[in-house]
C-alpha atoms as a PDB file:
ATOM      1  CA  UNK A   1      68.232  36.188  38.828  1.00  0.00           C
ATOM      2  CA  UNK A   2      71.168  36.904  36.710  1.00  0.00           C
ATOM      3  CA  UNK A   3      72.439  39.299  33.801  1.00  0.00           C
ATOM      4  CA  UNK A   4      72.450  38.446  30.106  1.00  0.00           C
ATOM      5  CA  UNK A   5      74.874  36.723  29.005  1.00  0.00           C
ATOM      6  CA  UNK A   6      76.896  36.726  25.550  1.00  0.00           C
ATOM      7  CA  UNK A   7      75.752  40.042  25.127  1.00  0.00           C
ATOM      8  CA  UNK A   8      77.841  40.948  21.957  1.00  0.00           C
ATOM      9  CA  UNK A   9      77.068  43.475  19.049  1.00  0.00           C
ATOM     10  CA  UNK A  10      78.268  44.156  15.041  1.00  0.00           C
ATOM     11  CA  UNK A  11      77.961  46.588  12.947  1.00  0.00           C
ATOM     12  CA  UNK A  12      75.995  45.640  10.341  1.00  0.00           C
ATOM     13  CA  UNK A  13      74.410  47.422   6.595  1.00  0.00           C
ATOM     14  CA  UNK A  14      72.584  51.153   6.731  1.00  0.00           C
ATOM     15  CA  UNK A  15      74.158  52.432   9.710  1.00  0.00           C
ATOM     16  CA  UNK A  16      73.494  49.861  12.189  1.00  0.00           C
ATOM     17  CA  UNK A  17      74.145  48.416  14.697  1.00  0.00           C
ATOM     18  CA  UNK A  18      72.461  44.386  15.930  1.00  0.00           C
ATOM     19  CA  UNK A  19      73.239  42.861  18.891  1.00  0.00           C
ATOM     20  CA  UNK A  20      72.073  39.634  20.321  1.00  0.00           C
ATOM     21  CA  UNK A  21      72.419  38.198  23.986  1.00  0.00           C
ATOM     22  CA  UNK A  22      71.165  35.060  25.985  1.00  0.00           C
ATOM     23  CA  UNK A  23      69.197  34.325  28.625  1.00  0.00           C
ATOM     24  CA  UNK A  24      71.531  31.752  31.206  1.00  0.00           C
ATOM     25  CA  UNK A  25      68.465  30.937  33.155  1.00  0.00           C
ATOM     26  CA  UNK A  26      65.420  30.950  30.628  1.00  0.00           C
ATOM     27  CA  UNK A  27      62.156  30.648  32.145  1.00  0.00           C
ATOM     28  CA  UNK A  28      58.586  30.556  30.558  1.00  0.00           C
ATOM     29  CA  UNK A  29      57.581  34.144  29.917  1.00  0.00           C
ATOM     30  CA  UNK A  30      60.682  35.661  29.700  1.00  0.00           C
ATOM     31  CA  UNK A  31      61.222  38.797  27.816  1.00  0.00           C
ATOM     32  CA  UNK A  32      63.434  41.685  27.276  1.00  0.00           C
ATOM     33  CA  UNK A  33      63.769  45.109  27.754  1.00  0.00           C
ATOM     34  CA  UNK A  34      66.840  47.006  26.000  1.00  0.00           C
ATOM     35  CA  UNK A  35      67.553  50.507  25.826  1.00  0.00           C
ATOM     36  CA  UNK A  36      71.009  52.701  24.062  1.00  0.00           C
ATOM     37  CA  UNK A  37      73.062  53.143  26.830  1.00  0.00           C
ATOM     38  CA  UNK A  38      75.786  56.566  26.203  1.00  0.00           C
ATOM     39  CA  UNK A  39      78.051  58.556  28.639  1.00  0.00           C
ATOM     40  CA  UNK A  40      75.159  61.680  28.771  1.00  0.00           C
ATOM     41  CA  UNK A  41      72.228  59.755  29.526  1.00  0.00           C
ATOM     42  CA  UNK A  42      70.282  56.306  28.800  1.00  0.00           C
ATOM     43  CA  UNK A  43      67.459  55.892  26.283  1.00  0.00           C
ATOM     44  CA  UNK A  44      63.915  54.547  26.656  1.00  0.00           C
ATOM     45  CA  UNK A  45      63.779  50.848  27.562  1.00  0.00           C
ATOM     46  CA  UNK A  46      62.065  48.893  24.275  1.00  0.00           C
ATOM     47  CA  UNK A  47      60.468  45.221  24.734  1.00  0.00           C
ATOM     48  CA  UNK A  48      61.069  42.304  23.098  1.00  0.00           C
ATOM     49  CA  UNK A  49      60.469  38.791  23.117  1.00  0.00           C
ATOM     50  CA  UNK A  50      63.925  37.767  21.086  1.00  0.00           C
ATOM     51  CA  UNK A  51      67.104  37.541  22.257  1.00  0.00           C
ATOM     52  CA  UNK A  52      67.917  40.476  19.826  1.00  0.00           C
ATOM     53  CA  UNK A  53      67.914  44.209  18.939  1.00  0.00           C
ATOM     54  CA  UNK A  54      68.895  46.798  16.089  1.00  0.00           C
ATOM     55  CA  UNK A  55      69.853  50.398  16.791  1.00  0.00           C
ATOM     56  CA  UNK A  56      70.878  53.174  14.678  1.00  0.00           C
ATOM     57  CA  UNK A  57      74.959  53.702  15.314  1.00  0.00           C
ATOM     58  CA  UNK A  58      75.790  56.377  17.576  1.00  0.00           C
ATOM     59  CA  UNK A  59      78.253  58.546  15.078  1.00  0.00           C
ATOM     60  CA  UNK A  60      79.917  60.617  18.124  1.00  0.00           C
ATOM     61  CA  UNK A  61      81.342  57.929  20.409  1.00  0.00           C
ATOM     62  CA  UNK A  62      80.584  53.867  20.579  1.00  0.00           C
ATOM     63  CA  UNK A  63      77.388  52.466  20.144  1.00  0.00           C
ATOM     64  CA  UNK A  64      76.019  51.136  23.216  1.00  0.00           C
ATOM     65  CA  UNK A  65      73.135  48.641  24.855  1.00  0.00           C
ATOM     66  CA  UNK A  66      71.775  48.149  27.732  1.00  0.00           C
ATOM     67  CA  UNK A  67      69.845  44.751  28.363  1.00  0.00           C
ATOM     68  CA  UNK A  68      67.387  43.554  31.199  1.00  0.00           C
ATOM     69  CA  UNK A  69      65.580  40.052  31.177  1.00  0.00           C
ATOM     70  CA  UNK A  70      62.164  40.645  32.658  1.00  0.00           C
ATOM     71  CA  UNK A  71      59.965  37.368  34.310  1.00  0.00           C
ATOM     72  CA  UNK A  72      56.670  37.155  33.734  1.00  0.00           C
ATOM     73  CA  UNK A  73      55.863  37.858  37.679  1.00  0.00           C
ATOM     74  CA  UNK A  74      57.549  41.622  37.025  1.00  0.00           C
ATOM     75  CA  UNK A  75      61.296  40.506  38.537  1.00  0.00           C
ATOM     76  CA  UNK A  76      64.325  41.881  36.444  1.00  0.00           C
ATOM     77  CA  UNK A  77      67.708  41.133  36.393  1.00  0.00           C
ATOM     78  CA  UNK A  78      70.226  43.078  38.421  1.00  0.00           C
ATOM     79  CA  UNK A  79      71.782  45.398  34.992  1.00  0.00           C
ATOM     80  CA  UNK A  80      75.316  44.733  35.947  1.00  0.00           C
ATOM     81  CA  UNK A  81      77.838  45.347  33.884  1.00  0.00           C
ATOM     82  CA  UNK A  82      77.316  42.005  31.755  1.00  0.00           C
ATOM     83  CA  UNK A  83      74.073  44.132  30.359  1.00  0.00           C
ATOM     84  CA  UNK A  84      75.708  46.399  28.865  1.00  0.00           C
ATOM     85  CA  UNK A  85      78.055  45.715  25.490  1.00  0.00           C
ATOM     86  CA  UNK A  86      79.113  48.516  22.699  1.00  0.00           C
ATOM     87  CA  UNK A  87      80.120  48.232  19.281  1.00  0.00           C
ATOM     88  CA  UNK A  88      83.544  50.429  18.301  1.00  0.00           C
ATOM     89  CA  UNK A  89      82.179  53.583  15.316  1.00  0.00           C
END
């Protein structure tokens, strides 16, 4: 099972930060499972059923994602470094 792919982010209005991602091999029931990724420590993983999330920008250092595609059978993709993508503060 691989990685996301095209896992790119932007700054965008309010002090935040969207990225979006795809899924190379999509399969029915797919979802997503994303968390902010820093240098101290990794936040709580968040679901979703897009190919998309929105987090606040990290004002200290780059803002950072972390993405895993979960099956519907519980499998999840490896979280090489493909899954993870940052957007310059």
């Amino acid at each position: 099972m691989p990685d996301v792919t095209g896992l790119t982010g932007a700054a965008g209005a309010a002090g935040k930060v969207s990225f979006t991602w795809t899924n190379p091999q999509p399969k029915p029931g797919d979802s997503y499972k994303w968390r902010v990724h820093t240098l101290k420590d990794d936040g709580q993983y968040q679901a979703t059923a897009e190919p998309k999330a929105e987090m606040a920008a990290n004002p200290a250092e780059p803002s950072c994602i972390q993405v895993m595609i979960v099956r519907s059978d519980g499998a999840s993709s490896p979280l090489g470094p493909d899954s993870i993508a940052c957007v310059s503060k």
